[in-house]
Protein backbone atom coordinates (compact mmCIF):
# COMPACT_ATOMS: atom_id res chain seq x y z
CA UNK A 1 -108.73 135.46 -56.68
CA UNK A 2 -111.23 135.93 -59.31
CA UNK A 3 -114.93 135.28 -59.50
CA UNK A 4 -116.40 136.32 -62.31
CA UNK A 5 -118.07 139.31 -63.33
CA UNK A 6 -121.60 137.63 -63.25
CA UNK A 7 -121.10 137.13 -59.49
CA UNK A 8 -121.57 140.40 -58.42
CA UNK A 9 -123.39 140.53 -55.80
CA UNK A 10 -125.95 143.50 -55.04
CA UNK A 11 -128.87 143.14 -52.10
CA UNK A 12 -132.02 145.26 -52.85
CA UNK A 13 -130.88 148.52 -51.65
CA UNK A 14 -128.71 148.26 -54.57
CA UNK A 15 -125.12 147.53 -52.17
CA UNK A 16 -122.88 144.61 -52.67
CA UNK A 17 -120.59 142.79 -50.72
CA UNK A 18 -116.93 142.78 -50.16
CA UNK A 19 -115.86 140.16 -52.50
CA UNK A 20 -117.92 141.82 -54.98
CA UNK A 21 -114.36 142.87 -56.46
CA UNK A 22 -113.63 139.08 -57.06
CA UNK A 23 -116.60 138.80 -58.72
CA UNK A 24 -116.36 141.55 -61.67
CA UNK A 25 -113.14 140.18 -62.64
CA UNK A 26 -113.58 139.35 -66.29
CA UNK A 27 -113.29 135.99 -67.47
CA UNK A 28 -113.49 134.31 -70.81
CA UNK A 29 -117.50 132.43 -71.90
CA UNK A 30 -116.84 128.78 -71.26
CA UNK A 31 -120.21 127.30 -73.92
CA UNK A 32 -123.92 127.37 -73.54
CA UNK A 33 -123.59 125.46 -70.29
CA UNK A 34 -121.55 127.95 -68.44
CA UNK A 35 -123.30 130.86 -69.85
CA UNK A 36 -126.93 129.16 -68.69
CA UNK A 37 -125.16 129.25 -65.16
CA UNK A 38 -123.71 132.47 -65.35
CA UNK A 39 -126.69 134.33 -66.19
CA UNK A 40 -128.74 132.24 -63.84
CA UNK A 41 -126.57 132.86 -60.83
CA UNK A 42 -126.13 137.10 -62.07
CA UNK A 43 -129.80 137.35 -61.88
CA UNK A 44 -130.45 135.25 -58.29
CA UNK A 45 -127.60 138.04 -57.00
CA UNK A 46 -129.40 141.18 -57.94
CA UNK A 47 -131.43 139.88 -55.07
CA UNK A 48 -129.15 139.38 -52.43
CA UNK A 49 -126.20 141.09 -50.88
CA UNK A 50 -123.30 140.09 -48.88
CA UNK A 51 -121.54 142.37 -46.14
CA UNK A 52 -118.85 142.14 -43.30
CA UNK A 53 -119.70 139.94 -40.74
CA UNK A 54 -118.81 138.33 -37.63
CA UNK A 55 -116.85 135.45 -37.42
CA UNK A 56 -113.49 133.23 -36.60
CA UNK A 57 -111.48 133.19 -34.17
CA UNK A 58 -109.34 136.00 -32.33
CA UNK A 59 -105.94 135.96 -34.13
CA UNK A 60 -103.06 136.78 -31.80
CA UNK A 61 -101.99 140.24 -30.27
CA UNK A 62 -99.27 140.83 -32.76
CA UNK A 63 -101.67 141.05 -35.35
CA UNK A 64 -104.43 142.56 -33.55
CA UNK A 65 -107.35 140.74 -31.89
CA UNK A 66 -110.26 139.76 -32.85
CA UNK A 67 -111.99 142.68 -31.93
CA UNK A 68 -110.22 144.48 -33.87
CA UNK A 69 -110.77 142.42 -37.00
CA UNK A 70 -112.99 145.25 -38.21
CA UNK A 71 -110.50 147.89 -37.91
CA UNK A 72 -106.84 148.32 -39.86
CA UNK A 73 -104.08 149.43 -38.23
CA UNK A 74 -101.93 152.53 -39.59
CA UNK A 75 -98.20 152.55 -39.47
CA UNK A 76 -97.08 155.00 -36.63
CA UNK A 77 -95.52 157.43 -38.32
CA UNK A 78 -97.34 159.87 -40.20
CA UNK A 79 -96.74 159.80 -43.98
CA UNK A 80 -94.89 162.76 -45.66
CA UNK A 81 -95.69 162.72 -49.33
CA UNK A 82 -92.79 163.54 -52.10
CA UNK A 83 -95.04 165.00 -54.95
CA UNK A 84 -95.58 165.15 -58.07
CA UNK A 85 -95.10 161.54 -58.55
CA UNK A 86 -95.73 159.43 -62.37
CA UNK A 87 -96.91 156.07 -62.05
CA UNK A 88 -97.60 153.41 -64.65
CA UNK A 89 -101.50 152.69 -64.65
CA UNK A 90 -102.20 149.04 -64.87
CA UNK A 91 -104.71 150.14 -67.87
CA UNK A 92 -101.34 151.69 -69.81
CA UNK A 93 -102.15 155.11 -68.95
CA UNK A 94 -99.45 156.95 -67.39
CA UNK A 95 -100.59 159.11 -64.56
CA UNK A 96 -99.14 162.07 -62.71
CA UNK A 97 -100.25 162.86 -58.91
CA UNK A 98 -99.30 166.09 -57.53
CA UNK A 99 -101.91 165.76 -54.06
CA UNK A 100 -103.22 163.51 -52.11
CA UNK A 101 -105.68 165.45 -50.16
CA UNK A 102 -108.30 164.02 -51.37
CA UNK A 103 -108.14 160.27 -51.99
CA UNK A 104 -111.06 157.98 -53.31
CA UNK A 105 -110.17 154.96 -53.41
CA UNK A 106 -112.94 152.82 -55.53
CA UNK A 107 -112.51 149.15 -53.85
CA UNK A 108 -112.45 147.78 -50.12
CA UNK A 109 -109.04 146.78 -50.51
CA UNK A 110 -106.87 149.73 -51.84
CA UNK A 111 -109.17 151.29 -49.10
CA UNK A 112 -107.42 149.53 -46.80
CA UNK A 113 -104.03 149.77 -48.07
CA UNK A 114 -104.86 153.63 -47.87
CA UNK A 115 -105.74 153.97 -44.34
CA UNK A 116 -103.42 151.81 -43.36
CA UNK A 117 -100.36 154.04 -44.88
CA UNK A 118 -101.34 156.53 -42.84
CA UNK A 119 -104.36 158.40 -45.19
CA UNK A 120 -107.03 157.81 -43.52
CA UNK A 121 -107.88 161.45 -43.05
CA UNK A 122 -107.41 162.35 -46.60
CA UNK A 123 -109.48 159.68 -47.76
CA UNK A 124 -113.01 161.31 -48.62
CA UNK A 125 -115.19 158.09 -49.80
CA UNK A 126 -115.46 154.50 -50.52
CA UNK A 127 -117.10 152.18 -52.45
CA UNK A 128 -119.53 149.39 -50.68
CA UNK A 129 -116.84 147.18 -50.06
CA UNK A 130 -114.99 148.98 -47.59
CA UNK A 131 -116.39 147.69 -44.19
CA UNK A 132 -113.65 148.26 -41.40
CA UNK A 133 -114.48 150.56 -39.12
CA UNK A 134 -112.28 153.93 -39.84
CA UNK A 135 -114.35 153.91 -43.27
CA UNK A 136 -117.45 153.15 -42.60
CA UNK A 137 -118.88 157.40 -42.06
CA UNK A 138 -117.59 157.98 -45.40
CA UNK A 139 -119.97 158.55 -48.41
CA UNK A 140 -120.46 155.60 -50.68
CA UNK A 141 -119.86 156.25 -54.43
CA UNK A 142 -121.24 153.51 -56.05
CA UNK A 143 -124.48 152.09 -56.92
CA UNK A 144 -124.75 148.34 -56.53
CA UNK A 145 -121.19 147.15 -58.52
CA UNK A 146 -121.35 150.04 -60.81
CA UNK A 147 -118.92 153.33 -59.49
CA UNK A 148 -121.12 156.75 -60.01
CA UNK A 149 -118.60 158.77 -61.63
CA UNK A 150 -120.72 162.09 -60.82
CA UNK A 151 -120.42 161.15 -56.95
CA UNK A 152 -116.66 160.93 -57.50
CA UNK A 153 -116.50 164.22 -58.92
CA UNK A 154 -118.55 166.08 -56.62
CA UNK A 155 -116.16 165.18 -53.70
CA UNK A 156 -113.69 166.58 -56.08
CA UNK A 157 -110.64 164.21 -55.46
CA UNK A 158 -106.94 165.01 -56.30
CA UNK A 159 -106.41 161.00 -56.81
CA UNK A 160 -108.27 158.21 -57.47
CA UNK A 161 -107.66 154.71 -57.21
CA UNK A 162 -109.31 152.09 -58.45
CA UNK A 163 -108.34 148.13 -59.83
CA UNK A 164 -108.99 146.63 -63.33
CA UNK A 165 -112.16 145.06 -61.91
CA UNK A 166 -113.23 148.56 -61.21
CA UNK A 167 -116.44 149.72 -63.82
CA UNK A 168 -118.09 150.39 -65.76
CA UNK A 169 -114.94 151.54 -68.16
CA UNK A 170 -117.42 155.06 -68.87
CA UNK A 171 -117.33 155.99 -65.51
CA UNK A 172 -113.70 155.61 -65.05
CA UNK A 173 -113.27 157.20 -68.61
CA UNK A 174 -115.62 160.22 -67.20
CA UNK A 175 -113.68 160.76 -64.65
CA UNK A 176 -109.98 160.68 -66.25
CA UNK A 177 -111.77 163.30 -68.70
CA UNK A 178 -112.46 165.26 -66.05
CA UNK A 179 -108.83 165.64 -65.32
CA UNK A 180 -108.45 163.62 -62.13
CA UNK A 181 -105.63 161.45 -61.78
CA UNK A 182 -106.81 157.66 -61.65
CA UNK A 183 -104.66 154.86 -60.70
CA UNK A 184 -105.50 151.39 -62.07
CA UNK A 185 -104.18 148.85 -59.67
CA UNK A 186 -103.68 145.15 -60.74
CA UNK A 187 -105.94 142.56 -58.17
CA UNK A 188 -104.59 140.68 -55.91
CA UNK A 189 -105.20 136.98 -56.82
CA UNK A 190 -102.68 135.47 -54.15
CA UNK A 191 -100.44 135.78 -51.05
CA UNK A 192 -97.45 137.39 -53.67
CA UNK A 193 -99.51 139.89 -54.77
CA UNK A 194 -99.71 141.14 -51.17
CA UNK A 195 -96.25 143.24 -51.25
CA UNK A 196 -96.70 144.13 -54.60
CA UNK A 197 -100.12 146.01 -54.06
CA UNK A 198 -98.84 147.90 -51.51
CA UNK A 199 -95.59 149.13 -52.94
CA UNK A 200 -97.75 150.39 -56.09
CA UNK A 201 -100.78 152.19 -53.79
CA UNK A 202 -97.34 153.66 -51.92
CA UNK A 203 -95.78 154.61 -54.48
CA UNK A 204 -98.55 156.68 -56.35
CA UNK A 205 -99.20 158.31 -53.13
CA UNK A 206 -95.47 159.65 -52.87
CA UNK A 207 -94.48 157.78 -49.88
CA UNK A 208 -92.52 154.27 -51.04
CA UNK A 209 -90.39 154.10 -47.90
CA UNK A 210 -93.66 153.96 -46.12
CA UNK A 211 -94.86 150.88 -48.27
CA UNK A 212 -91.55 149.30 -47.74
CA UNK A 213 -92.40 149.21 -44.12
CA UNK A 214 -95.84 148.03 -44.61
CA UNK A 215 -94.93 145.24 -46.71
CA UNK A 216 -92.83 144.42 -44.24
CA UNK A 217 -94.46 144.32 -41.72
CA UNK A 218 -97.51 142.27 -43.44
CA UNK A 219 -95.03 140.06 -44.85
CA UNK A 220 -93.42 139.29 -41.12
CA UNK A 221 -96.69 138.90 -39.65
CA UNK A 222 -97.51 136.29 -41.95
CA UNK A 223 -94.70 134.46 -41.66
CA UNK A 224 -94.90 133.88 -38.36
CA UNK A 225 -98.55 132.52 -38.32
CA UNK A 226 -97.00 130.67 -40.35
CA UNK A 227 -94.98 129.01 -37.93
CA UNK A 228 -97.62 128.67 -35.69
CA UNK A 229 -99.12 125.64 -38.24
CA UNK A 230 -98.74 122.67 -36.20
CA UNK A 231 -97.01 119.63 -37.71
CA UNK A 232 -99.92 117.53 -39.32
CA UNK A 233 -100.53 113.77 -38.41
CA UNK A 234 -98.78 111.30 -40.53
CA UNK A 235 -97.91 114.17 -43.00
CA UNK A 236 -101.26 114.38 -44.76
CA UNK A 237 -102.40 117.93 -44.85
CA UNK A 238 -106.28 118.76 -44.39
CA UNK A 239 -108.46 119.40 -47.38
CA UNK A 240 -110.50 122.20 -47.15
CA UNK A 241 -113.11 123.42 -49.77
CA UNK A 242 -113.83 126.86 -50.42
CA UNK A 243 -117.96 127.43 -50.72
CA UNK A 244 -119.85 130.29 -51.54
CA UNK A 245 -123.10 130.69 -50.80
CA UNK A 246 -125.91 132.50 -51.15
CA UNK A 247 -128.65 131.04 -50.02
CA UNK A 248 -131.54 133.74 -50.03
CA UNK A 249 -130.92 132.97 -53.72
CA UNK A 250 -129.96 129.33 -53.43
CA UNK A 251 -126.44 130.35 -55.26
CA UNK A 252 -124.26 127.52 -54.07
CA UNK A 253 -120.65 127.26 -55.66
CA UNK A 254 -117.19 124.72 -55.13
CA UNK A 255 -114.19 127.11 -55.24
CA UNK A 256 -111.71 125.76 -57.70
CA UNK A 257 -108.07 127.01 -58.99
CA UNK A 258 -108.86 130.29 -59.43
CA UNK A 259 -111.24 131.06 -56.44
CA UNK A 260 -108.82 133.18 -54.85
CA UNK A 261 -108.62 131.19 -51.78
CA UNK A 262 -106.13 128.49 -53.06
CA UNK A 263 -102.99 130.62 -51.88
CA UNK A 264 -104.36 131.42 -47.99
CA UNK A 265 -105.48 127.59 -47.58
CA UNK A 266 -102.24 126.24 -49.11
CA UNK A 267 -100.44 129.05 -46.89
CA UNK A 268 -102.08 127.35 -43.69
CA UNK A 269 -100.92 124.19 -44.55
CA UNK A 270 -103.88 122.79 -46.11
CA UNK A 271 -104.82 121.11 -49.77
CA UNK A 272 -107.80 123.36 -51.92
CA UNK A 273 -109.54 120.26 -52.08
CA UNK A 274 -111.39 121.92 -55.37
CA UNK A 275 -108.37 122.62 -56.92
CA UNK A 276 -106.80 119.30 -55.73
CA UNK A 277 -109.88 117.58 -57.81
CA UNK A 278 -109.41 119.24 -60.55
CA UNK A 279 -111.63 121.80 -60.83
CA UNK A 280 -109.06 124.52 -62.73
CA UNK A 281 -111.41 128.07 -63.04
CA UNK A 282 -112.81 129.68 -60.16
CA UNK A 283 -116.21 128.24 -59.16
CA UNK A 284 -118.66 125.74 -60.16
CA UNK A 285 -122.25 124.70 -59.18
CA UNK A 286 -121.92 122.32 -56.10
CA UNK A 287 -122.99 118.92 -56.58
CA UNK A 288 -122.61 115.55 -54.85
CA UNK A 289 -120.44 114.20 -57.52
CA UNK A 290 -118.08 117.12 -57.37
CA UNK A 291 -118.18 117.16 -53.57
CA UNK A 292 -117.60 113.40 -53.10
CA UNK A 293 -114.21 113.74 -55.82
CA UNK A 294 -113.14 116.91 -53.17
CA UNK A 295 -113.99 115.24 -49.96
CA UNK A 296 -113.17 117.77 -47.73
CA UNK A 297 -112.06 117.53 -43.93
CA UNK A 298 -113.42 121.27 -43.44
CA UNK A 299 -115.11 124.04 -45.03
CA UNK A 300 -114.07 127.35 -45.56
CA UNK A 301 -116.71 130.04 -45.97
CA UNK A 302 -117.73 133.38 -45.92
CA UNK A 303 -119.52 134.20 -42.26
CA UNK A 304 -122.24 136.08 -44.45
CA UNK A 305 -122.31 133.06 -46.32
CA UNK A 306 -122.87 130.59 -44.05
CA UNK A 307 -125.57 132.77 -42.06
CA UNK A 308 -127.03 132.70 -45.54
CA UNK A 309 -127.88 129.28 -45.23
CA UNK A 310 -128.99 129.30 -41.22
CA UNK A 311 -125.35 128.59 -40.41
CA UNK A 312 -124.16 124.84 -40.15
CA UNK A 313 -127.71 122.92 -39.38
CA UNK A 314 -128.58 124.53 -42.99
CA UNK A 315 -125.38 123.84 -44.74
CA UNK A 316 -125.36 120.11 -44.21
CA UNK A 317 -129.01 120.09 -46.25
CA UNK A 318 -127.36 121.64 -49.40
CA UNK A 319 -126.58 117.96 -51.30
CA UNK A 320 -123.48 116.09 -51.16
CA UNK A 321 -122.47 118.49 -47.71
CA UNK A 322 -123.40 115.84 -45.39
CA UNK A 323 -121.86 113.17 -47.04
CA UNK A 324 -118.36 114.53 -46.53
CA UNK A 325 -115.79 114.34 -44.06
CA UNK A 326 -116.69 117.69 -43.35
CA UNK A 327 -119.67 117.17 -43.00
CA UNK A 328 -120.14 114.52 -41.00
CA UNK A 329 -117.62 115.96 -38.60
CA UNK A 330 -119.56 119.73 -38.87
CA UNK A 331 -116.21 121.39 -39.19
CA UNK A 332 -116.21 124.84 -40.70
CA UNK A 333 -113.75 127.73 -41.27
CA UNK A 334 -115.62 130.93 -40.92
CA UNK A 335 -113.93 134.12 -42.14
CA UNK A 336 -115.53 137.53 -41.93
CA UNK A 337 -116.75 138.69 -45.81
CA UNK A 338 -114.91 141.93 -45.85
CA UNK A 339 -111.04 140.47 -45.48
CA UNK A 340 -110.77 137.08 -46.47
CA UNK A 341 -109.91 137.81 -50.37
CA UNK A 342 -108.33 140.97 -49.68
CA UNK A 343 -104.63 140.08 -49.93
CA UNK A 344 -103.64 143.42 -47.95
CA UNK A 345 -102.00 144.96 -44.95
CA UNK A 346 -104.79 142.63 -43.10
CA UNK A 347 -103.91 139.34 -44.74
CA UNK A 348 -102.13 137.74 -41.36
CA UNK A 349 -105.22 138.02 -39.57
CA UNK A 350 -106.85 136.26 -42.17
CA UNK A 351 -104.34 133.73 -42.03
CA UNK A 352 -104.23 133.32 -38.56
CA UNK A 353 -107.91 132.89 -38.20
CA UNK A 354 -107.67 130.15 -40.39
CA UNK A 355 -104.87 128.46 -38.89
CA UNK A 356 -106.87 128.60 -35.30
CA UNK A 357 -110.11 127.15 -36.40
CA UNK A 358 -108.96 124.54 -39.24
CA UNK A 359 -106.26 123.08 -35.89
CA UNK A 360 -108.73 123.72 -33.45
CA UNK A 361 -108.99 120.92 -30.79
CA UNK A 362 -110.11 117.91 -32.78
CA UNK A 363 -108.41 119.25 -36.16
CA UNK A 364 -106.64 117.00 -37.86
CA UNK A 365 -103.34 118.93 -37.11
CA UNK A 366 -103.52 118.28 -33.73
């Protein structure tokens, strides 16, 4: 789920995108070589941004439609809150909530798991990453990746939540001096960690029965996009690579193991042709070598992504692209930027927008 913490993006007005949480997540130096990259690819990102976007198919009514994919969907019943609450930080810390009045939540997904408890009022500001539409009038508090601690505490929240790729560490120590309660949350790095993330954002809010029903509900919905896969000819699944881009900055990375994207693609019946090559950390600089060892039947993307790159006539001219199956077929999965790592309460329409474009007529599951 992780990309690291050199990948955060950040466009000139000092924003960043909404995988920008993937991309703090710390990881461990990997030698001269991968540092070179890192710091190359950290500085072409201070120059370009990534956002919610348009793109994918509708996914079906259960799950909402496609013009809702910008939106979340609360549970119907109101939540009533059973406070004071403890709760075990993810950090160690243990912390105490006795409101929830006023609720920052400091990444685009607990935003989401939030609203989508029923919060949404309560909440009084997000960070850059939270694009769906019941957020988006809400004051920003951070400033490119970093969180402005002094813009929490002037909204003067009674609990925030944030995740351990959440910084920089003095900000979140400012604001724990201050005397605010502040969850740490653990990311979400896979489909598993769906019901999980929930049940602790629930639970610190004083409402667990409520994030029982949300998990099960996200959990359901899921499932049955997942019987929507259709059976795949002669049993051999599609492989599908997971690309970002960046092309304003000519960033252009092969998703491996740890890309994040490994558990949705695998969940819609398909092979992470990265991983399946054996590429075993998150990303890597593209090349033709490591694209011709993947040989992907499709592409998955990020729609910000590809319209980084002047959509498909402009993806095929980054090396080694044409030359694939996918390629030479054109056949891309487009996901909109601000849910497709988000492992949340929106996760099935993810899932489902996968499913529809990677079988479309033509797929290979068909």
């Amino acid at each position: 789920m992780h990309i690291s913490q050199a990948f955060a993006t950040r466009s000139p007005e000092g924003s960043e995108g909404p995988d920008a949480g993937r991309m703090r997540a710390r990881r461990p130096a990997r030698g001269r070589a991968a540092a070179a990259l890192t710091a190359a690819v950290a500085f072409a990102l201070v120059l370009t941004g990534c956002g919610g976007g348009g793109g994918g198919n509708s996914a079906p009514k259960s799950a909402g439609s496609a013009a809702d994919a910008d939106r979340v969907e609360p549970l119907a019943a109101p939540p009533a809150p059973k406070l004071p609450v403890t709760v075990d930080s993810a950090d160690g810390a243990k912390v105490t909530v006795d409101s929830t009045d006023r609720i920052v939540p400091l990444t685009g997904s607990l935003s989401e798991i939030v609203f989508t408890l029923g919060f949404g009022k309560q909440v009084v500001a997000r960070d850059i990453t939270a694009t769906f539409e019941q957020a988006e009038k809400l004051p920003v508090v951070t400033r490119a990746h970093d969180v402005s601690a002094e813009s929490v505490l002037s909204l003067k929240p009674t609990i925030v939540l944030a995740d351990t790729t959440t910084g920089p560490a003095e900000a979140i120590d400012q604001i724990r001096d201050a005397g605010i309660p502040l969850l740490v949350v653990e990311p979400a790095k896979e489909l598993a960690d769906v019901g999980r993330r929930i049940d602790t954002v629930a639970e610190a809010l004083g409402v667990p029965s409520a994030g029982t029903e949300l998990k099960e509900r996200t959990e359901s919905r899921i499932a049955a996009v997942q019987k929507s896969i259709p059976d795949h000819k002669g049993g051999e699944k599609p492989r599908v690579a997971f690309l970002y881009l960046r092309g304003s900055a000519s960033v252009y990375l092969l998703g491996g193991a740890e890309s994040g994207a490994s558990s949705l693609l695998e969940a819609a019946g398909a092979v992470d042709a990265g991983k399946e090559s054996g590429l075993d950390k998150d990303f890597t600089a593209i090349t033709s070598e490591a694209l011709a060892k993947a040989a992907p039947d499709a592409i998955l993307v990020m729609s910000k992504g590809l319209a980084s790159v002047d959509g498909m006539d402009g993806l095929v001219k980054i090396p080694g692209i044409a030359e694939t199956p996918a390629g030479m077929d054109r056949r891309v999965v487009s996901i909109d930027d601000g849910v497709l790592l988000n492992y949340g309460p929106r996760t099935d329409r993810v899932l489902t927008e996968i499913v529809e474009q990677l079988y479309a007529k033509g797929g290979t599951g068909q």
